[in-house]
N, C-alpha and C. Protein backbone atom coordinates (compact mmCIF):
# COMPACT_ATOMS: atom_id res chain seq x y z
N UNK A 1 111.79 -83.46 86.98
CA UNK A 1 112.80 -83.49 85.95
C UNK A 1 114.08 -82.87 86.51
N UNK A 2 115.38 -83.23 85.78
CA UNK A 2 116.71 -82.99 86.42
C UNK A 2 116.88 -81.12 85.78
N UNK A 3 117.45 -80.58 86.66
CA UNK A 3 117.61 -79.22 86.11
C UNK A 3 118.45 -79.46 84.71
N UNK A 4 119.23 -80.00 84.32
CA UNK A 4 119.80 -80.21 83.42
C UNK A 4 118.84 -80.14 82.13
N UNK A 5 117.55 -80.78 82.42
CA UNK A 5 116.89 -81.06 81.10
C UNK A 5 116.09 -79.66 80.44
N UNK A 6 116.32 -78.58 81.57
CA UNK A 6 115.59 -77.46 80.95
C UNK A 6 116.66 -76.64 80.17
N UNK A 7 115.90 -75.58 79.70
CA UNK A 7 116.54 -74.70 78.35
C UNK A 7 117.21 -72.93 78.96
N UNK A 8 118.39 -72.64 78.65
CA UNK A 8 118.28 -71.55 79.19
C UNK A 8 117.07 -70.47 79.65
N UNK A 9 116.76 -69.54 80.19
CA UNK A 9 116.20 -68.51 80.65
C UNK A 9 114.98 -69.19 81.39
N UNK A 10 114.80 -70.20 81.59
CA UNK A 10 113.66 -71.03 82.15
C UNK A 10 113.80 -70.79 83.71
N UNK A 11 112.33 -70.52 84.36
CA UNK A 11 111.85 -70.29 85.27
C UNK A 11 111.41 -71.55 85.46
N UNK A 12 112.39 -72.30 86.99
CA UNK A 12 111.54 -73.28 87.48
C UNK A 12 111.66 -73.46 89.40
N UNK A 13 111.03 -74.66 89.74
CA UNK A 13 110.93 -74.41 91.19
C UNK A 13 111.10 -75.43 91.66
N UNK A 14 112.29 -75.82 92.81
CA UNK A 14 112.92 -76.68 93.67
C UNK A 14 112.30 -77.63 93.64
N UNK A 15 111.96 -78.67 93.41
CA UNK A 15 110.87 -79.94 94.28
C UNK A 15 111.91 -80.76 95.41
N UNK A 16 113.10 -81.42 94.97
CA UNK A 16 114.01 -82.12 95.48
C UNK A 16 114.96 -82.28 95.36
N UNK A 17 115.97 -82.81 95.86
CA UNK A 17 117.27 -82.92 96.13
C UNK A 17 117.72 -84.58 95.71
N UNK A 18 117.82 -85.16 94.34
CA UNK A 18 118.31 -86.30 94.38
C UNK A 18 119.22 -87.09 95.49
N UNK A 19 120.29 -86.48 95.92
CA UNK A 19 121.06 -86.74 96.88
C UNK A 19 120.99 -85.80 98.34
N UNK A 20 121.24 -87.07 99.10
CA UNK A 20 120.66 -85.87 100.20
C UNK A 20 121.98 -85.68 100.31
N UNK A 21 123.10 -85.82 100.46
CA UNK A 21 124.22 -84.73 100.53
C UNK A 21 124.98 -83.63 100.20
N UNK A 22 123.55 -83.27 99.23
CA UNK A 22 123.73 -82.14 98.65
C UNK A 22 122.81 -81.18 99.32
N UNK A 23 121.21 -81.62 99.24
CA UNK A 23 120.84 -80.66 100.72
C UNK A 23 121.14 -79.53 101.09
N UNK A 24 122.16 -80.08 102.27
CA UNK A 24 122.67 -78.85 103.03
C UNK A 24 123.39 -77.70 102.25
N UNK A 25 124.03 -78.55 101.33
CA UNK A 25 124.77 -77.16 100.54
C UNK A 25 123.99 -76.50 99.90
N UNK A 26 122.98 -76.99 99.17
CA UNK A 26 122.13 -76.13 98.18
C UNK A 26 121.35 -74.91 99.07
N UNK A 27 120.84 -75.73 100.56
CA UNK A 27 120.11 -74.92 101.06
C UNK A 27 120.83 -73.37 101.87
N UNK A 28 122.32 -73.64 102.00
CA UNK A 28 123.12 -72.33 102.02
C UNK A 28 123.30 -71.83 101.05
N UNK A 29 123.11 -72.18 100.03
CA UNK A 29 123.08 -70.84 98.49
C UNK A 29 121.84 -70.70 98.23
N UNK A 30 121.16 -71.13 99.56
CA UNK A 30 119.38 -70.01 98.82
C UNK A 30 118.44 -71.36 98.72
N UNK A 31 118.71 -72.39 97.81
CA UNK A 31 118.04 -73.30 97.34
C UNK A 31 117.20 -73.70 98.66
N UNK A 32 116.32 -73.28 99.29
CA UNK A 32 115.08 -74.05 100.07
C UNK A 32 114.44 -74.48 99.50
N UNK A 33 113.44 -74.85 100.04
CA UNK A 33 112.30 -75.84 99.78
C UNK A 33 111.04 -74.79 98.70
N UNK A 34 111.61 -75.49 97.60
CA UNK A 34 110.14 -74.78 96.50
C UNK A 34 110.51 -73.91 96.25
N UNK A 35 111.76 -73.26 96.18
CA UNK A 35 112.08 -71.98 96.23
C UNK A 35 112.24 -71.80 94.04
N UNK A 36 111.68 -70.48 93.75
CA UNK A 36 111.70 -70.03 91.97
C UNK A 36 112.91 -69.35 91.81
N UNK A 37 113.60 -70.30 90.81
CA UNK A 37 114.67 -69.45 90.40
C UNK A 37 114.93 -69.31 88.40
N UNK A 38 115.57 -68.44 87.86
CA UNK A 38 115.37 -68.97 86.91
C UNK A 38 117.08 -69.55 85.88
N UNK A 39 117.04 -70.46 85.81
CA UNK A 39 118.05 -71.04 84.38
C UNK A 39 119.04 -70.37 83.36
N UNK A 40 120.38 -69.56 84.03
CA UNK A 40 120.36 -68.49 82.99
C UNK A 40 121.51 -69.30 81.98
N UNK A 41 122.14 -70.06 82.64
CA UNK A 41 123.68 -70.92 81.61
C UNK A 41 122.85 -72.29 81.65
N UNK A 42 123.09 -73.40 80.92
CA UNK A 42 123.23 -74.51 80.71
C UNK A 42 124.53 -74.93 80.38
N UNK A 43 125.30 -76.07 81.08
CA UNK A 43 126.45 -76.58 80.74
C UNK A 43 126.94 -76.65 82.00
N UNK A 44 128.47 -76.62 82.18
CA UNK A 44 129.44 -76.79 83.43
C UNK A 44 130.37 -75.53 83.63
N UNK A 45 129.99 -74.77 84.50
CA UNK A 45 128.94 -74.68 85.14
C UNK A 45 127.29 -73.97 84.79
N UNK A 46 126.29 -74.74 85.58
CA UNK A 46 125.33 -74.65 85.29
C UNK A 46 124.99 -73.18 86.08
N UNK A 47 124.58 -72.19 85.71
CA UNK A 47 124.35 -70.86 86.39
C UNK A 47 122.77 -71.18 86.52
N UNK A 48 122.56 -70.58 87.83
CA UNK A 48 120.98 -70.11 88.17
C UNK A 48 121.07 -69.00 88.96
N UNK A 49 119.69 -68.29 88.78
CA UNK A 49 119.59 -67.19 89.41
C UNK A 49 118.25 -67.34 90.51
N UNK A 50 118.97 -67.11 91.77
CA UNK A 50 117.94 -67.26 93.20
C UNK A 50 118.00 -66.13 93.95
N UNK A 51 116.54 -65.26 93.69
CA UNK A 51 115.95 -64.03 93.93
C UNK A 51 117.49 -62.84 93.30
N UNK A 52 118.10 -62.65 93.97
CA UNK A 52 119.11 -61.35 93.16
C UNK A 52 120.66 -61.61 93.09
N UNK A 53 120.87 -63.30 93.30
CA UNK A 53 122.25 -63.97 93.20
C UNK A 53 122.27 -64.91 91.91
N UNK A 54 123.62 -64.58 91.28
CA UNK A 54 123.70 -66.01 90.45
C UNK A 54 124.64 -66.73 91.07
N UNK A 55 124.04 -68.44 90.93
CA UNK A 55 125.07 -69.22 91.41
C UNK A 55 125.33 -70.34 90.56
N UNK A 56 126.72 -70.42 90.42
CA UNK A 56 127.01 -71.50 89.59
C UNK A 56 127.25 -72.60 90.57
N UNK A 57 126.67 -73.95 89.93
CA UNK A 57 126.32 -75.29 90.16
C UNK A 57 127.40 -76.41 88.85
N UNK A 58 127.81 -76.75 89.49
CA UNK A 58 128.68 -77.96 88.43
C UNK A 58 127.56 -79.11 87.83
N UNK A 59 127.73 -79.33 86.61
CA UNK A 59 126.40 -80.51 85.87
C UNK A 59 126.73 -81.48 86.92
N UNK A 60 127.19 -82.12 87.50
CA UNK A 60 127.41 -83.35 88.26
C UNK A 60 126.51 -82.88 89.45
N UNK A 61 126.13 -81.67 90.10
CA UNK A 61 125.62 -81.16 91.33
C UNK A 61 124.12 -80.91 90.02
N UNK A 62 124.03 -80.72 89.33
CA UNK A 62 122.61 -79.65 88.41
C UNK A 62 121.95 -80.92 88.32
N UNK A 63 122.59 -82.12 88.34
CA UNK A 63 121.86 -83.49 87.73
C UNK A 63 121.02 -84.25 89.03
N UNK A 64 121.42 -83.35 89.44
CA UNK A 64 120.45 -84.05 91.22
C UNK A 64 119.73 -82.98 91.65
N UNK A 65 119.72 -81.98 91.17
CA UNK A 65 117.87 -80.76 91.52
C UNK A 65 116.91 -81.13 90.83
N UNK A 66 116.06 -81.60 91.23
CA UNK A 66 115.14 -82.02 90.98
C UNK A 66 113.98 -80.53 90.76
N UNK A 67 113.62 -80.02 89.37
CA UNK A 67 112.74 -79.19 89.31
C UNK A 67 111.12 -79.36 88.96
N UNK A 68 110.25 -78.11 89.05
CA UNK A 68 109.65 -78.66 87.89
C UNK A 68 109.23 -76.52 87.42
N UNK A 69 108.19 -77.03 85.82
CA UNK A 69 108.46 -75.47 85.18
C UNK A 69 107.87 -74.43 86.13
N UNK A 70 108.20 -73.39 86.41
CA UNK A 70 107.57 -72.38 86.73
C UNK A 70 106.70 -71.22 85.83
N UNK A 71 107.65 -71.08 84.65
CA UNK A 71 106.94 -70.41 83.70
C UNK A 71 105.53 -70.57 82.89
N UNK A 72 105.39 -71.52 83.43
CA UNK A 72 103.78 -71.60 82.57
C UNK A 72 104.03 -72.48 81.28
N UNK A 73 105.22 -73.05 81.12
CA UNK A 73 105.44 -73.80 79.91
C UNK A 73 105.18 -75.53 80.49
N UNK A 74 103.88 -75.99 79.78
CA UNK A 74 104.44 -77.70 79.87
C UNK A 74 105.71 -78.26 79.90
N UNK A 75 105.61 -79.56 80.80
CA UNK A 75 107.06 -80.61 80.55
C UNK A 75 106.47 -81.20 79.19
């Protein structure tokens, strides 16, 4: 699911990168592979928090992370 579709404070975890030209950038603000972060803004910009940074993400960049939940909550 697109990060977009989750709800603030949500804990979820990397699967993919819709575009691969985003990739590289995500993976210099932390975003590796599988990496748990959790959901703290919804909107433009989209804020997440990865281990003790927040980083804001523009919805046009949030609509191509591909997550899924971490928290223990069903899709």
């Amino acid at each position: 699911m697109p990060l977009t579709a989750l709800a603030a404070g949500s804990k979820a975890v990397l699967q993919d990168v819709g575009d691969p030209r985003l990739f590289a950038l995500l993976r210099s603000l932390g975003l590796t592979g599988r990496t748990e972060f959790r959901l703290c803004r919804v909107g433009d910009p989209c804020i997440i928090q990865v281990r003790s940074t927040r980083i804001g993400l523009s919805k046009a960049v949030a609509e191509f992370v591909i997550v899924s939940r971490a928290d223990g909550v069903p899709m």
